[in-house]
C-alpha atoms as a PDB file:
ATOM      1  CA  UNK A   1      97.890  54.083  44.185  1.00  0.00           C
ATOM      2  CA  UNK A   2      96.845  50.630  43.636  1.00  0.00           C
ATOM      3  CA  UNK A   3      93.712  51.851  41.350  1.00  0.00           C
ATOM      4  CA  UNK A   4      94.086  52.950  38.364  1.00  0.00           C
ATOM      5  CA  UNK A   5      92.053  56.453  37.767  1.00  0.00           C
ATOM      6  CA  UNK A   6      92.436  55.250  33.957  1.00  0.00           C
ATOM      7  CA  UNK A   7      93.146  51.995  32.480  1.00  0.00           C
ATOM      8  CA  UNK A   8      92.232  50.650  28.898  1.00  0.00           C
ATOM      9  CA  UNK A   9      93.823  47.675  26.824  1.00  0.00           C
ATOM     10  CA  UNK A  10      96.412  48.629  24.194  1.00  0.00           C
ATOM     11  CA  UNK A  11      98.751  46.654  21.941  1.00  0.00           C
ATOM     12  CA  UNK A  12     101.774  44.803  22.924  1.00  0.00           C
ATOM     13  CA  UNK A  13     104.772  44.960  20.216  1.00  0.00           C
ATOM     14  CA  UNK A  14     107.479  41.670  20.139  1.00  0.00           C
ATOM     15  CA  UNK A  15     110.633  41.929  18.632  1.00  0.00           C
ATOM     16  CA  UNK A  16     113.051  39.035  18.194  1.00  0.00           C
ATOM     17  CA  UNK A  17     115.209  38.302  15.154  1.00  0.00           C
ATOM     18  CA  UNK A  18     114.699  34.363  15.589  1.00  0.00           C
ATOM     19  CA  UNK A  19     111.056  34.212  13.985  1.00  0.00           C
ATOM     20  CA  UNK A  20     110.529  30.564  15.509  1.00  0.00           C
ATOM     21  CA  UNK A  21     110.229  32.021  19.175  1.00  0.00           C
ATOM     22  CA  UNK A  22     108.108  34.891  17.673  1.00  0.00           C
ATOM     23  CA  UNK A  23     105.564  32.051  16.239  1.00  0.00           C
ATOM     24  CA  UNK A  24     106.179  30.247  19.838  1.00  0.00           C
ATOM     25  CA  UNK A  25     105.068  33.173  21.591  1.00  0.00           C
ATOM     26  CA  UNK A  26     102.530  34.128  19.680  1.00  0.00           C
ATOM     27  CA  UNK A  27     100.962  30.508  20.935  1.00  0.00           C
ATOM     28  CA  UNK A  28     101.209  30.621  24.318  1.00  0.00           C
ATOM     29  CA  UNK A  29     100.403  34.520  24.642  1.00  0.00           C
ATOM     30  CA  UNK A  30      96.559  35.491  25.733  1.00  0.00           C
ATOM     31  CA  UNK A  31      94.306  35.629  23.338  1.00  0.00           C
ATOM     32  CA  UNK A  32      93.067  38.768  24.500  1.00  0.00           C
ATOM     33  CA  UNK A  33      95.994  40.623  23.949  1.00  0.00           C
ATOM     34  CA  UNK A  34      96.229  42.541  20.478  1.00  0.00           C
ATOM     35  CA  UNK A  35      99.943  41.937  19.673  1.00  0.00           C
ATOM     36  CA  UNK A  36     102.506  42.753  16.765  1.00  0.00           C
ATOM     37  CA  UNK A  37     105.583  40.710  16.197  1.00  0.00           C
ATOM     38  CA  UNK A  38     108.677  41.928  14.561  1.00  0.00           C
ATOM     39  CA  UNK A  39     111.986  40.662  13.649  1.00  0.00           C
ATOM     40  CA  UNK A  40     114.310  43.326  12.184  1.00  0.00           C
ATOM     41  CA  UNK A  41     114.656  46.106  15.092  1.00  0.00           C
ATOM     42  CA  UNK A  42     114.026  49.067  12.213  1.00  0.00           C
ATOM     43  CA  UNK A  43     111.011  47.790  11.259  1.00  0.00           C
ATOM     44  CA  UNK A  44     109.969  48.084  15.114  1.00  0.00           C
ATOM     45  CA  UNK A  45     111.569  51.229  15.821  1.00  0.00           C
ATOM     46  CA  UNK A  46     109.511  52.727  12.654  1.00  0.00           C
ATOM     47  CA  UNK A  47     106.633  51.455  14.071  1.00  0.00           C
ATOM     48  CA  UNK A  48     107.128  52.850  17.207  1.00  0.00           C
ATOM     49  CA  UNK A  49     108.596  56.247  16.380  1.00  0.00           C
ATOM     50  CA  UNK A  50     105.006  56.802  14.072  1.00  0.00           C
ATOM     51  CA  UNK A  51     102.647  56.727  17.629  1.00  0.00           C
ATOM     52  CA  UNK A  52     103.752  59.149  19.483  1.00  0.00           C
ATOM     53  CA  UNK A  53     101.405  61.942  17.444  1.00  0.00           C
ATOM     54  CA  UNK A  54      98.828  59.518  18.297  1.00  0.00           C
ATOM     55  CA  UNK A  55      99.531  59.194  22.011  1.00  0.00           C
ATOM     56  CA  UNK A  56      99.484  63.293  21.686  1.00  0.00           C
ATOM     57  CA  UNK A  57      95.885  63.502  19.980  1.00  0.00           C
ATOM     58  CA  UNK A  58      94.004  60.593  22.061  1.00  0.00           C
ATOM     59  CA  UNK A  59      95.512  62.870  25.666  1.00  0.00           C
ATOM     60  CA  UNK A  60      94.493  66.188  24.029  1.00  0.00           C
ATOM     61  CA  UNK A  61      90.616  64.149  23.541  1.00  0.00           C
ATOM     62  CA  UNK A  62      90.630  63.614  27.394  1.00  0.00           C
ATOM     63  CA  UNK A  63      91.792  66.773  28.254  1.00  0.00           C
ATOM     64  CA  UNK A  64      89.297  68.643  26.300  1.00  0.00           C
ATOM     65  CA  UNK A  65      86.490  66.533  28.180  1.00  0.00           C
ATOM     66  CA  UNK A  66      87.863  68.147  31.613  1.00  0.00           C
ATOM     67  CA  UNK A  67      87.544  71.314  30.174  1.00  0.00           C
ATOM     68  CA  UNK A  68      83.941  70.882  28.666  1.00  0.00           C
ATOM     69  CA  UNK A  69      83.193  69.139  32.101  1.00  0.00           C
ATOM     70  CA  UNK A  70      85.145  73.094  33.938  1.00  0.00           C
ATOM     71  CA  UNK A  71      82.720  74.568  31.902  1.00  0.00           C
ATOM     72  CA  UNK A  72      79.681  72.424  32.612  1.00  0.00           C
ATOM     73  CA  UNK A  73      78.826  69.397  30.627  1.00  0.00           C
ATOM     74  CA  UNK A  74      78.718  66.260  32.457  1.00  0.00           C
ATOM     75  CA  UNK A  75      81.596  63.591  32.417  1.00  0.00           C
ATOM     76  CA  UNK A  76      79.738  60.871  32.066  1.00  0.00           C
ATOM     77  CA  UNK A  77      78.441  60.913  28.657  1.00  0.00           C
ATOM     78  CA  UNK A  78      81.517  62.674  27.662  1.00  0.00           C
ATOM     79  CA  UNK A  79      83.419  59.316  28.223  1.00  0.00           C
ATOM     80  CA  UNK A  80      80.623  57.479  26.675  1.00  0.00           C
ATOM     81  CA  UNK A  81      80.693  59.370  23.502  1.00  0.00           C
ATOM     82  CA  UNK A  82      84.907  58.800  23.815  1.00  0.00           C
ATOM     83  CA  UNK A  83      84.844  55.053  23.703  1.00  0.00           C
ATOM     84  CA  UNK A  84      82.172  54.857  20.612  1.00  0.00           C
ATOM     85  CA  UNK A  85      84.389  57.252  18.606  1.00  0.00           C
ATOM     86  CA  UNK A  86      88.109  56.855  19.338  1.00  0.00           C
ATOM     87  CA  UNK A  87      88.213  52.530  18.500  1.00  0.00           C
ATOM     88  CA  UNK A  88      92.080  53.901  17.298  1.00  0.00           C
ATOM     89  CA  UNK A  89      92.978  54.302  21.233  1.00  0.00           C
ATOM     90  CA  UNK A  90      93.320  50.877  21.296  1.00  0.00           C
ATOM     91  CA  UNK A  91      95.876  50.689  18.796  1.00  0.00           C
ATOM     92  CA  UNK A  92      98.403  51.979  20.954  1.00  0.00           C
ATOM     93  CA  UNK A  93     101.345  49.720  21.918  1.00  0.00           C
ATOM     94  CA  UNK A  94     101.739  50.097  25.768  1.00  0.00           C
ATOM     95  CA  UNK A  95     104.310  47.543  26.067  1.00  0.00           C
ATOM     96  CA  UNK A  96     107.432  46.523  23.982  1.00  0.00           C
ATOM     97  CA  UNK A  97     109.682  43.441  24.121  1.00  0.00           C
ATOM     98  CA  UNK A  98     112.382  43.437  23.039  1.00  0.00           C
ATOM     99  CA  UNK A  99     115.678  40.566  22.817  1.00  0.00           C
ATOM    100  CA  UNK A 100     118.889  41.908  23.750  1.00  0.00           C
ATOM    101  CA  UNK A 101     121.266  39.999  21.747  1.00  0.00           C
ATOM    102  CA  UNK A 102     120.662  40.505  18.141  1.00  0.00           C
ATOM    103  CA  UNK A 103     123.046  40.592  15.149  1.00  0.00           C
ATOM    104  CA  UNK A 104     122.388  44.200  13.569  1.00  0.00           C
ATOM    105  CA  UNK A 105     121.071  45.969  17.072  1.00  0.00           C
ATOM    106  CA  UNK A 106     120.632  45.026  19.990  1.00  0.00           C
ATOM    107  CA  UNK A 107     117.722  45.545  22.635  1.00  0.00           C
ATOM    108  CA  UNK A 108     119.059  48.397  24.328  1.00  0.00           C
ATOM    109  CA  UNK A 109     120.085  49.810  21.217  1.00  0.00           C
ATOM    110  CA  UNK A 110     117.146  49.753  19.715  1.00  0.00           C
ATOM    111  CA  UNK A 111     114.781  50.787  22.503  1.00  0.00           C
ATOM    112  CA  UNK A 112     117.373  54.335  22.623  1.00  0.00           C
ATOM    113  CA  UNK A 113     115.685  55.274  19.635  1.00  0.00           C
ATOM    114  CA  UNK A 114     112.047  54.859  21.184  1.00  0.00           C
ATOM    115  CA  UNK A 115     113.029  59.012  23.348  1.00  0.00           C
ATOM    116  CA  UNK A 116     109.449  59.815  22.556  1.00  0.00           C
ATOM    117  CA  UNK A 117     107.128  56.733  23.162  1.00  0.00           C
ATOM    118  CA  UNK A 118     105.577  56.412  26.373  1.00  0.00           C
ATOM    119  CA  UNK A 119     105.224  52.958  26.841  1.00  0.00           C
ATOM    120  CA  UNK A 120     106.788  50.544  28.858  1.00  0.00           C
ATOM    121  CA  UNK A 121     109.882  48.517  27.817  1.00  0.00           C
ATOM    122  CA  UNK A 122     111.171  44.932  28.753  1.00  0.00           C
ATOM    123  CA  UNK A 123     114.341  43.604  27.979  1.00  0.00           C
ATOM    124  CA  UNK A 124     114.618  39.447  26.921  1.00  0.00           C
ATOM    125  CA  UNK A 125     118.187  38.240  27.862  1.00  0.00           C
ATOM    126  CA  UNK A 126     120.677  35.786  27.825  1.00  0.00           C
ATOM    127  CA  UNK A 127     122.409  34.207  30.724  1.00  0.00           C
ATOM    128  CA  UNK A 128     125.335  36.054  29.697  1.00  0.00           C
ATOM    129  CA  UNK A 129     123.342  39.199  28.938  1.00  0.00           C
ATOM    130  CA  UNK A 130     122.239  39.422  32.870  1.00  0.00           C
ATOM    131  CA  UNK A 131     124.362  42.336  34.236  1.00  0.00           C
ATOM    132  CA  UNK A 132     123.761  44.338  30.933  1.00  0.00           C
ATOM    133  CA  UNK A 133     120.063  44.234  31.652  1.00  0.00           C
ATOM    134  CA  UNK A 134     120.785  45.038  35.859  1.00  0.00           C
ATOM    135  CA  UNK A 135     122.612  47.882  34.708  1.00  0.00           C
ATOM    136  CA  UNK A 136     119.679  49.085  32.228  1.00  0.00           C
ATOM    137  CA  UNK A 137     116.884  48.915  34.449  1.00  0.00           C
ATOM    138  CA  UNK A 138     118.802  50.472  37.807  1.00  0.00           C
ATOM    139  CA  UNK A 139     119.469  53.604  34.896  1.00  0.00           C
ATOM    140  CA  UNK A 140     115.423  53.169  34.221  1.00  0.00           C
ATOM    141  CA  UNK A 141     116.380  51.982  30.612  1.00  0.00           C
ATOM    142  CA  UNK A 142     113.884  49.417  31.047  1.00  0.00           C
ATOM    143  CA  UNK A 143     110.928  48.486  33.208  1.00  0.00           C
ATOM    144  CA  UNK A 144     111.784  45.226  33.436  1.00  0.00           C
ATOM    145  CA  UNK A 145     114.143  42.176  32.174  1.00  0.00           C
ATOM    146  CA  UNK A 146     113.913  38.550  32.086  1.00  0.00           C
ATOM    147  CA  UNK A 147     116.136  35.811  31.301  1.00  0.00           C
ATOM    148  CA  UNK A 148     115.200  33.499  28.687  1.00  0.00           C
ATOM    149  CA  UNK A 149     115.993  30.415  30.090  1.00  0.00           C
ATOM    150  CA  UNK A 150     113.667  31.655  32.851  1.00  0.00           C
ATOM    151  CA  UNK A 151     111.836  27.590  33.829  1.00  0.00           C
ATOM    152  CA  UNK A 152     108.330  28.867  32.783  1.00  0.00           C
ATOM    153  CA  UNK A 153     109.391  31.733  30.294  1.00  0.00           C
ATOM    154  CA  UNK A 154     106.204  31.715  28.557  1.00  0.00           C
ATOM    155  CA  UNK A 155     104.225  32.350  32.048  1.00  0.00           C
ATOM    156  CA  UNK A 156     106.854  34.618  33.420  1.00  0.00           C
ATOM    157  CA  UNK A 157     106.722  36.976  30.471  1.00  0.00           C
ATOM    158  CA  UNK A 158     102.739  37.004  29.946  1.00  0.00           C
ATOM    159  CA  UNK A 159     103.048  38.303  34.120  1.00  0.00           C
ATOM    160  CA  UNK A 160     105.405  40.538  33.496  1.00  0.00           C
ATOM    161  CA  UNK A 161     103.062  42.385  30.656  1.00  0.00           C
ATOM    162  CA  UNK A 162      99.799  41.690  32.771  1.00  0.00           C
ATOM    163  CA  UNK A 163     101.954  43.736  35.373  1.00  0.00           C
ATOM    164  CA  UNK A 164     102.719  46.682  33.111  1.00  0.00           C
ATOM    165  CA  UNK A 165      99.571  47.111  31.456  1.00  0.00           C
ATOM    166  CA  UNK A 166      97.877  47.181  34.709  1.00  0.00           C
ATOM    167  CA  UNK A 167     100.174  49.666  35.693  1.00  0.00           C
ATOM    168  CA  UNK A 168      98.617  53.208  35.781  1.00  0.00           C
ATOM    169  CA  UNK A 169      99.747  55.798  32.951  1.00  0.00           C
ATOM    170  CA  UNK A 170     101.184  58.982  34.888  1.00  0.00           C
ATOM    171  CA  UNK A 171      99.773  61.462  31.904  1.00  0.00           C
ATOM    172  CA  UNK A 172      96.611  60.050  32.142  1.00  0.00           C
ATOM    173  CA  UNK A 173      96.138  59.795  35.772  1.00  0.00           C
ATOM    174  CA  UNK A 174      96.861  63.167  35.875  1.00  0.00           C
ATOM    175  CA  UNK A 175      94.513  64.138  33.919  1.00  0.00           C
ATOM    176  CA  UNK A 176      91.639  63.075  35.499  1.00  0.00           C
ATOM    177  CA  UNK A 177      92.521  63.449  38.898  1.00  0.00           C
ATOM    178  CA  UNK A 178      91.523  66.536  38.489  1.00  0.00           C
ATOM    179  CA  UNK A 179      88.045  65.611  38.732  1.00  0.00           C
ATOM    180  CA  UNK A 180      88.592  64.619  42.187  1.00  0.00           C
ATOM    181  CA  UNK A 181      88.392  66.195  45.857  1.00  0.00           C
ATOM    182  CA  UNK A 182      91.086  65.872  48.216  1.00  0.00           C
ATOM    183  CA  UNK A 183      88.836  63.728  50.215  1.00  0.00           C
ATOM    184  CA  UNK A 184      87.679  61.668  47.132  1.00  0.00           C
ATOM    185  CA  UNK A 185      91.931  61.276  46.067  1.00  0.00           C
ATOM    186  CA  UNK A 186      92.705  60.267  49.809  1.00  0.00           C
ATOM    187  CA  UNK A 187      89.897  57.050  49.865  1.00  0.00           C
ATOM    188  CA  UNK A 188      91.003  56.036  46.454  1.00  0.00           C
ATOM    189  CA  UNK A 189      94.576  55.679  48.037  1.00  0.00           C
ATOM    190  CA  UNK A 190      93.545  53.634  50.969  1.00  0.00           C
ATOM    191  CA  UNK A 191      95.180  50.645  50.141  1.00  0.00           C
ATOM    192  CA  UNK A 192      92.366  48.705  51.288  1.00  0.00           C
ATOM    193  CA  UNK A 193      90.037  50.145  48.901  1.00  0.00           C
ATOM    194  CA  UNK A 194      91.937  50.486  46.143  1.00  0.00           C
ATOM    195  CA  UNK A 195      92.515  46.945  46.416  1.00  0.00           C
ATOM    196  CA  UNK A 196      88.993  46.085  46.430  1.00  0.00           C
ATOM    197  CA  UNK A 197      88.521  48.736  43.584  1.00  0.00           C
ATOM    198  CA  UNK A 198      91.196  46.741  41.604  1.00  0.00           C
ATOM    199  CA  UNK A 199      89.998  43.917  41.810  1.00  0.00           C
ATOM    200  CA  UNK A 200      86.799  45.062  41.284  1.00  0.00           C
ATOM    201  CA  UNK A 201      87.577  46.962  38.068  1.00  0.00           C
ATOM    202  CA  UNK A 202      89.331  43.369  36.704  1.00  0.00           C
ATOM    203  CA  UNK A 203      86.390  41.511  37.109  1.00  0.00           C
ATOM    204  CA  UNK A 204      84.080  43.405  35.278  1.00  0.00           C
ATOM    205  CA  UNK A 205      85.519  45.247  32.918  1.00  0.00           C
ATOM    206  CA  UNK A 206      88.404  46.462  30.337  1.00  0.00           C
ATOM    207  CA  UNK A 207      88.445  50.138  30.214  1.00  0.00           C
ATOM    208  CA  UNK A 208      87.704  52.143  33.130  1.00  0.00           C
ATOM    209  CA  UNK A 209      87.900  55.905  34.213  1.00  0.00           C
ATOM    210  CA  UNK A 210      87.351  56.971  37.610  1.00  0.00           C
ATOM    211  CA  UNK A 211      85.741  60.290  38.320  1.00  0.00           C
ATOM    212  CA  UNK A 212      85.004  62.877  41.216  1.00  0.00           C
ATOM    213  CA  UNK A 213      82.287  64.245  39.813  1.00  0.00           C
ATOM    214  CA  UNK A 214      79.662  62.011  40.317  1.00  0.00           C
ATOM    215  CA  UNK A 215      81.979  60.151  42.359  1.00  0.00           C
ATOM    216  CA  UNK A 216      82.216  56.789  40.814  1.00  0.00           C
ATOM    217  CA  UNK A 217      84.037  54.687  38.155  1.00  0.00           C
ATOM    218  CA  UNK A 218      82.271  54.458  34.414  1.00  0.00           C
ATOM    219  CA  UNK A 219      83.630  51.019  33.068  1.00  0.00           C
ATOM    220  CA  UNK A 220      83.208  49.014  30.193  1.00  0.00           C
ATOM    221  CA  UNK A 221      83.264  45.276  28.967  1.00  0.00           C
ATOM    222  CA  UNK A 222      85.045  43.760  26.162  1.00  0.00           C
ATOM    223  CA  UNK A 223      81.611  43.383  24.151  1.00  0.00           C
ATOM    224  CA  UNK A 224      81.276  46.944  24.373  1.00  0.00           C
ATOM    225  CA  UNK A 225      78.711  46.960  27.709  1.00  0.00           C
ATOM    226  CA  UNK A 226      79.071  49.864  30.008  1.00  0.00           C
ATOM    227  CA  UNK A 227      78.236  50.338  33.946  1.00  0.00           C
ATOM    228  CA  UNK A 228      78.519  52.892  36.600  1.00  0.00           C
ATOM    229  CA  UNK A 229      80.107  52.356  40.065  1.00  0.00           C
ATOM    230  CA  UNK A 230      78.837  54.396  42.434  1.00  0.00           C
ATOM    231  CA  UNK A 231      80.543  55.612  45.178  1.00  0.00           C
ATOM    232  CA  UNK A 232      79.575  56.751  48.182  1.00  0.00           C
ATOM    233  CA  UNK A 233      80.687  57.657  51.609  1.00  0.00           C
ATOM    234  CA  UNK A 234      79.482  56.993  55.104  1.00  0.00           C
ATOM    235  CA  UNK A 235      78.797  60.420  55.853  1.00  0.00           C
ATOM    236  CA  UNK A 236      76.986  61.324  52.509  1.00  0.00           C
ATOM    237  CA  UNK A 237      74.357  58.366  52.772  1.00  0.00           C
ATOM    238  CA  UNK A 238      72.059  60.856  54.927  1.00  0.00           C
ATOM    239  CA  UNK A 239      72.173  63.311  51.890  1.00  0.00           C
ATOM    240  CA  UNK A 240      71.577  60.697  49.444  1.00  0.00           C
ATOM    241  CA  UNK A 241      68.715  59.304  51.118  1.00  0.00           C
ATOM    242  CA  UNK A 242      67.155  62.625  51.396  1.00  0.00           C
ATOM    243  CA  UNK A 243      67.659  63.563  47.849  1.00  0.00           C
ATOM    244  CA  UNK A 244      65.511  60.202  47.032  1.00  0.00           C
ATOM    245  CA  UNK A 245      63.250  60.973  49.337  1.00  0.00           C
ATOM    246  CA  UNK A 246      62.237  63.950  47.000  1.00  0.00           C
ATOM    247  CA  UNK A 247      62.127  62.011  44.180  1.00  0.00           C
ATOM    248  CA  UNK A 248      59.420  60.088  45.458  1.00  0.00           C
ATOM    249  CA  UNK A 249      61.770  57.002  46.880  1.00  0.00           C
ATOM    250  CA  UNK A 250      59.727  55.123  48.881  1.00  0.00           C
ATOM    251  CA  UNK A 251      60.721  55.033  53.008  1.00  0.00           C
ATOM    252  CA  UNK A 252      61.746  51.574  53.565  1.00  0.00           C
ATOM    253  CA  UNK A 253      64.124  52.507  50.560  1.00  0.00           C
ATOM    254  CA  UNK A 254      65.049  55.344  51.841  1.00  0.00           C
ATOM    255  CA  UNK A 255      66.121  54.470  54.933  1.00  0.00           C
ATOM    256  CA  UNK A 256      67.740  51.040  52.963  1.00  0.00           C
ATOM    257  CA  UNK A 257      70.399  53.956  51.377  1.00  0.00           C
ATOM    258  CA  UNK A 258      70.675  55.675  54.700  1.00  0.00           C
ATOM    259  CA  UNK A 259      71.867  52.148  56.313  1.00  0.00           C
ATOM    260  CA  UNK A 260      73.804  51.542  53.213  1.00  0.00           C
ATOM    261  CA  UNK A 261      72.403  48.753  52.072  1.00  0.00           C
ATOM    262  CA  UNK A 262      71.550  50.356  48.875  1.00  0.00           C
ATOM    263  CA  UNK A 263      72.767  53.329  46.477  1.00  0.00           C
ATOM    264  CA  UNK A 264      70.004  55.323  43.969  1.00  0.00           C
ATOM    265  CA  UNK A 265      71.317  56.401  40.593  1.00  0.00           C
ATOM    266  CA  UNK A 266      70.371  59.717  41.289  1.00  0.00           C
ATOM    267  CA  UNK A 267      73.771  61.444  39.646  1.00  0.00           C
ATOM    268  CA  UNK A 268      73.256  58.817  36.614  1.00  0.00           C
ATOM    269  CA  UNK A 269      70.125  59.662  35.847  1.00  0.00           C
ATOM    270  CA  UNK A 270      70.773  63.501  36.088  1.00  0.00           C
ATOM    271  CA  UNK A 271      74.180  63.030  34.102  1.00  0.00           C
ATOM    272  CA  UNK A 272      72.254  61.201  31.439  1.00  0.00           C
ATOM    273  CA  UNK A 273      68.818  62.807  31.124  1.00  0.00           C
ATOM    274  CA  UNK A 274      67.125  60.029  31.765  1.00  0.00           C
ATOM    275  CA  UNK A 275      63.338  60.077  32.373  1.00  0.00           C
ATOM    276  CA  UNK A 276      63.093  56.577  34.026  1.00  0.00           C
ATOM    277  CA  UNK A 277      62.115  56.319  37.713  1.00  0.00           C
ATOM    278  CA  UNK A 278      65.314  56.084  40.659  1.00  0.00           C
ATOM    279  CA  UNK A 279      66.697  52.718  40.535  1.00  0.00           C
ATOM    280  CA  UNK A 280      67.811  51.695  43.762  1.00  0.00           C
ATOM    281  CA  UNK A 281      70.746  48.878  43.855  1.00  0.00           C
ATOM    282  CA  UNK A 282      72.409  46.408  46.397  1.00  0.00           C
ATOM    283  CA  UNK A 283      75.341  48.669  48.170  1.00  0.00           C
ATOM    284  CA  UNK A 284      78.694  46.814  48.877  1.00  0.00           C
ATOM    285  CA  UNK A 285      81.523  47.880  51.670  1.00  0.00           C
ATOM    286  CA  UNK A 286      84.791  48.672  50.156  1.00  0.00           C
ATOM    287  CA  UNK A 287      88.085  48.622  52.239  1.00  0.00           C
ATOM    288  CA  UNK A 288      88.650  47.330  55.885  1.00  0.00           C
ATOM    289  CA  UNK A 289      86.954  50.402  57.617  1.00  0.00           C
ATOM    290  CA  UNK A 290      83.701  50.465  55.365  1.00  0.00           C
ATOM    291  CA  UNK A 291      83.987  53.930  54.780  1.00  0.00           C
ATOM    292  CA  UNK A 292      82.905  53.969  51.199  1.00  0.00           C
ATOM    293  CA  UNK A 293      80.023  52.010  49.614  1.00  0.00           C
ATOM    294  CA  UNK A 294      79.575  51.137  46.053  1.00  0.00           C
ATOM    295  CA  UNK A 295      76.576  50.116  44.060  1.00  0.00           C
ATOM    296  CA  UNK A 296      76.740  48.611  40.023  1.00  0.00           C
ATOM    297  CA  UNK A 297      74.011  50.323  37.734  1.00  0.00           C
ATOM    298  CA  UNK A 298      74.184  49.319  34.052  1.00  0.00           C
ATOM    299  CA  UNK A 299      73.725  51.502  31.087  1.00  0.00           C
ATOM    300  CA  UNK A 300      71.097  50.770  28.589  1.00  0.00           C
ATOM    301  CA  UNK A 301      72.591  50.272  25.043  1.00  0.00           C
ATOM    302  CA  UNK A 302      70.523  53.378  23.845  1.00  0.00           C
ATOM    303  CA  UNK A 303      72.666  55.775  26.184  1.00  0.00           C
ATOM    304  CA  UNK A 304      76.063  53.742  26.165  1.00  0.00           C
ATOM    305  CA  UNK A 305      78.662  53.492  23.354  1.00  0.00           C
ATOM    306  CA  UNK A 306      78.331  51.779  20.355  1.00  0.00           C
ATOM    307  CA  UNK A 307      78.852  47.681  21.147  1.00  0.00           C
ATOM    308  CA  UNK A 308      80.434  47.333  18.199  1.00  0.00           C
ATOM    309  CA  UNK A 309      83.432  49.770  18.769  1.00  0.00           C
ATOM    310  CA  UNK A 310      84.094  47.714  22.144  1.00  0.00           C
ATOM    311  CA  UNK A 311      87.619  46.152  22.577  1.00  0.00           C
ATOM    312  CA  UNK A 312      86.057  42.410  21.040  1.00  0.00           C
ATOM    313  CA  UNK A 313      84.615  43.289  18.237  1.00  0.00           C
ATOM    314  CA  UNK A 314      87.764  46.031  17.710  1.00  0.00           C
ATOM    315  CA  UNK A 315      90.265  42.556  17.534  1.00  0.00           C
ATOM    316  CA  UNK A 316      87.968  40.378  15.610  1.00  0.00           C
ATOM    317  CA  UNK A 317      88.484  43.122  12.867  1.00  0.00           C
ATOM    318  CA  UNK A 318      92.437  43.387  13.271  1.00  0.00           C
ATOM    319  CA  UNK A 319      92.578  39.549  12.883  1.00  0.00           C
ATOM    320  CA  UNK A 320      90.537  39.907  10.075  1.00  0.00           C
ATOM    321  CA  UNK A 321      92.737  42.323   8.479  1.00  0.00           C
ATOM    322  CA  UNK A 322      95.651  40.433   9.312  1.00  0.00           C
ATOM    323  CA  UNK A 323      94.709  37.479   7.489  1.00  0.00           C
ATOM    324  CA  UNK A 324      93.318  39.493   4.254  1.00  0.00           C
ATOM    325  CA  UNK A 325      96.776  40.921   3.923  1.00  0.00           C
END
C-alpha cells in the first residue's frame, strides 16, 4: 500500500563512537526531525531496550478506540482527544543508526540486543564493512545500509530515514484497518490513489489516520491544526446529495455534490455534534479513473486537539530541555 492508514513523526536515535560526525550530522540533519545522538552502544541499547512498554501502552490506546468505536462512539473525536493527550507518542524512536565498526561493539552487535523494539534499523559502514552489511540486510538484520564514503552521505542518509519513517507500521496498520470495508481497503490500494493520497497526506500534514467509518483521513499539522478528508465514491455521490437535500442544502448545491464538484460535511458534523449549518467544499478526483473524490474541511480549534500538544510546540520544549540540562 503506498498510503499509510497511520503515520505520525517519532524520534530518530544516532549512534557513532566518533562524536565529531555525531556534531556533523546533527548539522546537516532536518530540523524537523526530533533526534538523539549517542556514542557508547550501551548507553543506546539502554535507551532503546526502556520503549518497548511504551510502544505496548500507546497500541493498547488505539486499540481501545476501535473497540469504543465496535461499541458505538465515533472515531473521529476519539483520535482528536488521542493527539491532545498522548504528546509522549512522539517520543518514540522509529529509526536507529547505527556505525558498524566500533571498538567495544559493533553495529550489528549492538542492534542484536534491540529483539523487542519495533523500529527500523540502518547500518553505517565502511568500504571494507560492505559484504558484512549485504549479508545483514538479505537475513533482515537491517532495513537498510549505507557506506560512509557514500559522495553525498549527508543527503543519502536524511533519504534513507525520510524513506523509513514514511514507511507504514504493520501493528498499526492493522489496527485500524479494521475500520475499513473491503471496498474502502481495495481503493486505498489503487496505486493511483494512494499515490495521490500520499502525496496528499505530505503536504498538509504530520500525523494522519485513515478511517472507514466516515470514510476519510483525520490529519493534523505540525502547529497542532487538524482537518478532515473526505472521501467519497462515484456511486455514493447520489446518496450524499440526497442526505443534504434533507438538511436543507440548497439545489444548485445539491446537484454540485451529485456531479462531484463538491462534498458536505455531513459525517463531520454528525461525528462531532456540531450545530453549525452543512458546509459544502470544492471536491477533487483522486487516482487515474476518478473513482473517489475528496473534499478538505477544517476543524475549529474548539473541537480539535489542543495546539499546543502538536508536534512544534512538542520539539520547542525538548530543545528547551535539552539545553537546561
Amino acid at each position: 500500500m503506498n498510503f499509510s492508514l497511520f503515520h505520525r513523526p517519532g524520534t530518530v536515535v544516532f549512534l557513532d563512537d566518533d562524536p565529531d560526525y555525531l556534531e556533523m550530522l546533527a548539522l546537516v540533519l532536518p530540523r524537523h526531525w526530533h533526534v538523539k545522538l549517542f556514542t557508547r552502544p550501551a548507553d543506546c541499547i539502554n535507551y532503546l531496550q526502556q520503549e518497548p512498554p511504551f510502544w505496548e501502552a500507546d497500541a493498547w490506546n488505539q486499540q481501545q478506540m476501535i473497540e469504543q468505536w465496535r461499541e458505538g462512539k465515533a472515531l473521529i473525536p476519539q483520535i482528536l482527544d488521542y493527539w491532545s493527550k498522548y504528546t509522549e507518542r512522539y517520543a518514540l524512536a522509529r529509526v536507529c543508526v547505527v556505525d558498524y565498526s566500533m571498538p567495544s561493539m559493533d553495529g550489528l552487535e549492538t542492534l542484536s540486543e534491540l529483539v523487542d523494539w519495533p523500529g527500523s534499523r540502518v547500518l553505517l559502514t565502511g568500504q571494507a564493512d560492505e559484504q558484512i552489511a549485504v549479508r545483514a540486510f538479505n537475513r533482515g538484520l537491517i532495513d537498510q545500509f549505507i557506506p560512509k564514503q557514500s559522495p553525498d552521505i549527508a543527503g543519502t542518509l536524511v533519504g534513507a530515514v525520510e524513506h523509513l519513517l514514511s514507511t507504514p507500521n504493520a501493528r498499526h496498520a492493522q489496527i485500524w484497518r479494521v475500520t475499513l470495508t473491503p471496498q474502502q481497503n481495495a481503493l486505498l490500494r489503487m496505486p493511483s490513489i494512494g499515490r495521490d493520497l500520499a502525496a496528499f497526506a505530505a503536504q498538509h500534514w504530520v500525523e494522519h489516520v485513515a478511517v472507514g467509518s466516515p470514510f476519510g483521513v483525520l490529519g493534523m499539522d505540525a502547529t497542532g491544526h487538524a482537518s478532515w478528508l473526505q472521501l467519497e465514491t462515484r456511486e455514493g455521490l447520489g446518496a450524499l446529495a440526497e442526505l443534504a437535500e434533507l438538511e436543507g442544502v440548497p439545489p444548485a448545491a445539491v446537484e454540485e455534490i451529485r456531479a462531484g464538484r463538491s462534498l458536505a460535511n455531513l459525517e463531520l458534523r454528525q461525528a462531532l455534534m456540531l450545530k453549525s449549518p452543512v458546509q459544502l467544499v470544492a471536491a477533487f478526483p483522486l487516482g487515474q479513473d476518478e473513482t473517489l473524490f475528496g473534499a478538505l474541511f477544517d476543524i475549529a480549534p474548539a473541537n480539535g486537539p489542543d495546539p499546543a500538544n502538536g508536534f512544534a510546540n512538542w520539539l520547542v520544549r525538548q530543545e528547551a530541555r535539552r539545553v537546561d540540562v
